[in-house]
C-alpha atoms as a PDB file:
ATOM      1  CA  UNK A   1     -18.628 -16.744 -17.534  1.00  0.00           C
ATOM      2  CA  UNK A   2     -19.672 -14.945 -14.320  1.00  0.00           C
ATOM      3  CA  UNK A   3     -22.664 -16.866 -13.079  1.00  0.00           C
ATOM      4  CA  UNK A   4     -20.077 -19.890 -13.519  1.00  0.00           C
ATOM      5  CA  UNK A   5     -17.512 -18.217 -11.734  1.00  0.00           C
ATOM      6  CA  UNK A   6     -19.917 -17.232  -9.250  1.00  0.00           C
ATOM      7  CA  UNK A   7     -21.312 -20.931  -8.882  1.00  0.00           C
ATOM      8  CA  UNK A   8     -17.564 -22.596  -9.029  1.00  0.00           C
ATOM      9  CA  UNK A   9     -16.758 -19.765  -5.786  1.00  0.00           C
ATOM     10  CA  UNK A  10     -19.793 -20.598  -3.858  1.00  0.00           C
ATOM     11  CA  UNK A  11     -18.810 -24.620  -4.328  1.00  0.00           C
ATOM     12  CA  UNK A  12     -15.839 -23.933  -2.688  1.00  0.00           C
ATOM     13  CA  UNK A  13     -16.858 -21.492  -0.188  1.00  0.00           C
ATOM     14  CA  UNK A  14     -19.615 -24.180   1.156  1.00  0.00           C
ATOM     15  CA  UNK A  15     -16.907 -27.075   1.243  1.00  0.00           C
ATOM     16  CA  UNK A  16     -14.358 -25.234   2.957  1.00  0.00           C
ATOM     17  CA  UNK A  17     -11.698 -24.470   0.513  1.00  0.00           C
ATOM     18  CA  UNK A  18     -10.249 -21.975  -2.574  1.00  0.00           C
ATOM     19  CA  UNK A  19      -8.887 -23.942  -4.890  1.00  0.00           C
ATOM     20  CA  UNK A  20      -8.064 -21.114  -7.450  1.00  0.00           C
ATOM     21  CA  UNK A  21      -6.285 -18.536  -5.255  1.00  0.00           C
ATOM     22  CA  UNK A  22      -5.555 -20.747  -1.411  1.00  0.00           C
ATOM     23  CA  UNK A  23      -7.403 -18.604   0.517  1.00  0.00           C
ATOM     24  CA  UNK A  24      -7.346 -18.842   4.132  1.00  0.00           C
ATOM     25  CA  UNK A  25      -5.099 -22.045   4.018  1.00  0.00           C
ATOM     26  CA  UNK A  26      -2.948 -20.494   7.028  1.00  0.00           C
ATOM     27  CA  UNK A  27      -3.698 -20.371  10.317  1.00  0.00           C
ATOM     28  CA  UNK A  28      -2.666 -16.309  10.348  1.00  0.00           C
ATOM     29  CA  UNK A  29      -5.373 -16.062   7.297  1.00  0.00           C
ATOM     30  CA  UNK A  30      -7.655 -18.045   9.339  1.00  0.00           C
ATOM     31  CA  UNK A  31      -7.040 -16.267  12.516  1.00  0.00           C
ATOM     32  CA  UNK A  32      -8.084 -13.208  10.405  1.00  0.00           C
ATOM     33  CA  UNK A  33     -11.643 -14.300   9.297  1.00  0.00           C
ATOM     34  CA  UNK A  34     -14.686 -15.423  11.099  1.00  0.00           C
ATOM     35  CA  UNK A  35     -14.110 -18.510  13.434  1.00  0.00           C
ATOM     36  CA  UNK A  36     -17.986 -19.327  12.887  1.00  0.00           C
ATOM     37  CA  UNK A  37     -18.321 -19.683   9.564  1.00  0.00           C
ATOM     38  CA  UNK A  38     -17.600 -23.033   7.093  1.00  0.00           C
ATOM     39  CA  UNK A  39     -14.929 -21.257   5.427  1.00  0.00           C
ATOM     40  CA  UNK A  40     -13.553 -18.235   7.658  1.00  0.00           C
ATOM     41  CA  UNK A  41     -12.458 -16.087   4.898  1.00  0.00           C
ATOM     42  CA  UNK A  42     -14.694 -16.886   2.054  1.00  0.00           C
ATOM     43  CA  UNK A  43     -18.908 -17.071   1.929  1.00  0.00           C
ATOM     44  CA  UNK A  44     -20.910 -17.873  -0.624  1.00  0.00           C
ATOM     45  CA  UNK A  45     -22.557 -15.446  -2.840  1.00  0.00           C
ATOM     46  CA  UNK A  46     -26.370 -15.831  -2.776  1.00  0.00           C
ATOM     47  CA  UNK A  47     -27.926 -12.531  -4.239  1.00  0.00           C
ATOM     48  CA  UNK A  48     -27.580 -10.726  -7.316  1.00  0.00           C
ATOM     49  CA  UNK A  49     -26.868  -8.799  -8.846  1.00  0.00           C
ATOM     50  CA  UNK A  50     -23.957  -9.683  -9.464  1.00  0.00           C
ATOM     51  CA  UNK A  51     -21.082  -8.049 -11.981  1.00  0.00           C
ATOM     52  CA  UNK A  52     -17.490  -8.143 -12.866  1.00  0.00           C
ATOM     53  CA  UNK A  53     -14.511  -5.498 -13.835  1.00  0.00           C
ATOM     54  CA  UNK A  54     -11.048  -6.195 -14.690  1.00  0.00           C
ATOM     55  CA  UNK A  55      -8.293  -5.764 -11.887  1.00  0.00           C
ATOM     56  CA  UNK A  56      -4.877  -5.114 -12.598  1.00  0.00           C
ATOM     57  CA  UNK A  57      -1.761  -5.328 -10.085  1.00  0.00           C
ATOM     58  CA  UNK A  58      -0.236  -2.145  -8.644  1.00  0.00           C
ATOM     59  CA  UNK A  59       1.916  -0.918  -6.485  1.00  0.00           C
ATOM     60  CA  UNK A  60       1.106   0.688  -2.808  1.00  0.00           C
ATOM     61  CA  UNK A  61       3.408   3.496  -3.299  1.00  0.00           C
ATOM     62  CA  UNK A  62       4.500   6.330  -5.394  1.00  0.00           C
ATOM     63  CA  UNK A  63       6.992   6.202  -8.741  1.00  0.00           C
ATOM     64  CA  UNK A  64       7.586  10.050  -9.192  1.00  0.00           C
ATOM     65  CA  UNK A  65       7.262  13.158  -6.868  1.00  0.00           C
ATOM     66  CA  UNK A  66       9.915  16.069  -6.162  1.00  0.00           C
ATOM     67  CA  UNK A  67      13.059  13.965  -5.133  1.00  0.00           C
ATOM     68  CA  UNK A  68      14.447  14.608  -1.276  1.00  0.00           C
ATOM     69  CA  UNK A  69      17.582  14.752   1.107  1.00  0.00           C
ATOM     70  CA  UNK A  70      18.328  12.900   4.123  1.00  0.00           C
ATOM     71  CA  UNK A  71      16.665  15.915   5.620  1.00  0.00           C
ATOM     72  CA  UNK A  72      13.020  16.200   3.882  1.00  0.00           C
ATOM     73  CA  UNK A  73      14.331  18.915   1.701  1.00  0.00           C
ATOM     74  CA  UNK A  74      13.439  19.125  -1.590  1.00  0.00           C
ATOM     75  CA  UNK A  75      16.171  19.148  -4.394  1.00  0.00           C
ATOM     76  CA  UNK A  76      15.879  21.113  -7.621  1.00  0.00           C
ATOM     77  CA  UNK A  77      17.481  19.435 -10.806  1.00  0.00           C
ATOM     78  CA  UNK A  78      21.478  19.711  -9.946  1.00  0.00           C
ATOM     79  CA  UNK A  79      20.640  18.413  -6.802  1.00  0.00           C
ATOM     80  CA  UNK A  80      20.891  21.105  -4.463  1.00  0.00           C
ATOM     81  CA  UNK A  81      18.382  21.891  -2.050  1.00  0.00           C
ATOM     82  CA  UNK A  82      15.525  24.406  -2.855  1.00  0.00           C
ATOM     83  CA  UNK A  83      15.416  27.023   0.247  1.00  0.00           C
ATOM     84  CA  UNK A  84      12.055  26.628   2.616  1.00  0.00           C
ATOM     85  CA  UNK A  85      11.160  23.565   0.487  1.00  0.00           C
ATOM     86  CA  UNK A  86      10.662  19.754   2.251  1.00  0.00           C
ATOM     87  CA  UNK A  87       8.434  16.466   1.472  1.00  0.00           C
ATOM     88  CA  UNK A  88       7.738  13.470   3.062  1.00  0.00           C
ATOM     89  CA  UNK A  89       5.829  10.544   2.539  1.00  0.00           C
ATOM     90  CA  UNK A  90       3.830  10.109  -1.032  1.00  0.00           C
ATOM     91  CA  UNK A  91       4.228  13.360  -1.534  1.00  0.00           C
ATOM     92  CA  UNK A  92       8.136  12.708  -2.321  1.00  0.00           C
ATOM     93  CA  UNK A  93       9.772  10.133  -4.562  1.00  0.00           C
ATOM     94  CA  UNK A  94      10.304   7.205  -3.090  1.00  0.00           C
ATOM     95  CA  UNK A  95      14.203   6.916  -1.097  1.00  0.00           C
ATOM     96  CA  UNK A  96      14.004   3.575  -1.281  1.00  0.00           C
ATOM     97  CA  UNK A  97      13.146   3.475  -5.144  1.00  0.00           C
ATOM     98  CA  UNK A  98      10.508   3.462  -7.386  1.00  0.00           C
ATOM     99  CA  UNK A  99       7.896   0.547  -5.694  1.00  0.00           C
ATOM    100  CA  UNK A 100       7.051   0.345  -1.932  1.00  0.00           C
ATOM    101  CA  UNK A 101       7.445  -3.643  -0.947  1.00  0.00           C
ATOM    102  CA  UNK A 102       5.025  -3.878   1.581  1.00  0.00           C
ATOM    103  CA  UNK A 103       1.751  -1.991   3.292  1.00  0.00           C
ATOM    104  CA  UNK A 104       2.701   0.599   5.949  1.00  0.00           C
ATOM    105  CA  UNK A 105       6.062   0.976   4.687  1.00  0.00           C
ATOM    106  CA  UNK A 106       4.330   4.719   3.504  1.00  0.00           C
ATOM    107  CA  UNK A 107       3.540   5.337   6.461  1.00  0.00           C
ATOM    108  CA  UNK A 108       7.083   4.700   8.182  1.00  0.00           C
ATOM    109  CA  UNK A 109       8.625   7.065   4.845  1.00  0.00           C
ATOM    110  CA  UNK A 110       6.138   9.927   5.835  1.00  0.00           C
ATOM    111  CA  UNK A 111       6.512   9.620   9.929  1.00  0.00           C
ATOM    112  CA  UNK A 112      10.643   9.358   9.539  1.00  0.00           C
ATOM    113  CA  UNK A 113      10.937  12.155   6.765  1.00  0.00           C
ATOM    114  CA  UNK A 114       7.885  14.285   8.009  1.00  0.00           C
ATOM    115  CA  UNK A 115       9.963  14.623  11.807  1.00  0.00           C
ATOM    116  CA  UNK A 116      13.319  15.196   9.968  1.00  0.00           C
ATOM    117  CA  UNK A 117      11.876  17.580   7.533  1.00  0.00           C
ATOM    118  CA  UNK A 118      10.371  19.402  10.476  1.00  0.00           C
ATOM    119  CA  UNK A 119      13.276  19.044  12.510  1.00  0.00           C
ATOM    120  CA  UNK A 120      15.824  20.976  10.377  1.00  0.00           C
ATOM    121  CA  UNK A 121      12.843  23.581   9.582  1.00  0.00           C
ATOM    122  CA  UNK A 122      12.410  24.297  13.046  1.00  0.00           C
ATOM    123  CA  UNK A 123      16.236  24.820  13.188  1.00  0.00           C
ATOM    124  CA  UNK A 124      16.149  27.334  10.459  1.00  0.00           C
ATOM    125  CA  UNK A 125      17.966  24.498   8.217  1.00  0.00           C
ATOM    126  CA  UNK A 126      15.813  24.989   4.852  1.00  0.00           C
ATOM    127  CA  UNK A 127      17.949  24.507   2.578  1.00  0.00           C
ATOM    128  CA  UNK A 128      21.186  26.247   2.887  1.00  0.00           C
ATOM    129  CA  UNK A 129      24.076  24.621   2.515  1.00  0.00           C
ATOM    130  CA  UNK A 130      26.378  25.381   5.567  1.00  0.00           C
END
């Protein structure tokens, strides 16, 4: 099943085309690949060895993690926050559930909550309720 896999990929990849998956079939794909090749975002494969392992989808986020304010502090189970205690990025549950829909969203989480978190820390805010 691999070597035809392998032989069906490099077919493609030598005329130009992917016609299992559509590869490269817009110009911001294309733009993203090598302008000198047949194919910009697929080559063939030539030398083995060659093997396979199963791939299964996944989010680019977290599901779980201690759950947080609108001030990076960390809330014990009634919801109140835990004194001295903040989180940001993947290291807290997700605010805006329990998938991330696109890269670099993680990244924005973690800048936005890491500066508030750090913020209200710096103003003694840690978790008091005032």
């Amino acid at each position: 099943m691999l070597t035809e896999t392998v032989k069906a990929f490099n077919r493609d990849a030598t005329a130009g085309r992917d016609s299992l998956y559509g590869r490269g079939e817009t110009a911001y794909e294309r733009a993203l690949g090598d302008p000198d090749g047949p194919h910009p975002n697929l080559g063939t494969l030539e030398e083995p060895p060659f093997f396979a392992l199963p791939i299964t989808p996944g989010a680019v986020g977290t599901k779980g993690g201690p759950v947080i304010d609108g001030r990076g502090r960390v809330l014990d189970w009634t919801g109140h926050p835990i004194e001295g205690l903040f989180a940001a990025g993947n290291v807290a549950a997700a605010p805006i559930g329990p998938a991330i829909l696109s890269s670099g969203m993680t990244l924005g989480l973690a800048m936005t909550f890491g500066w508030l978190a750090g913020a209200h820390a710096a103003t003694g805010d840690s978790g008091h309720e005032h």
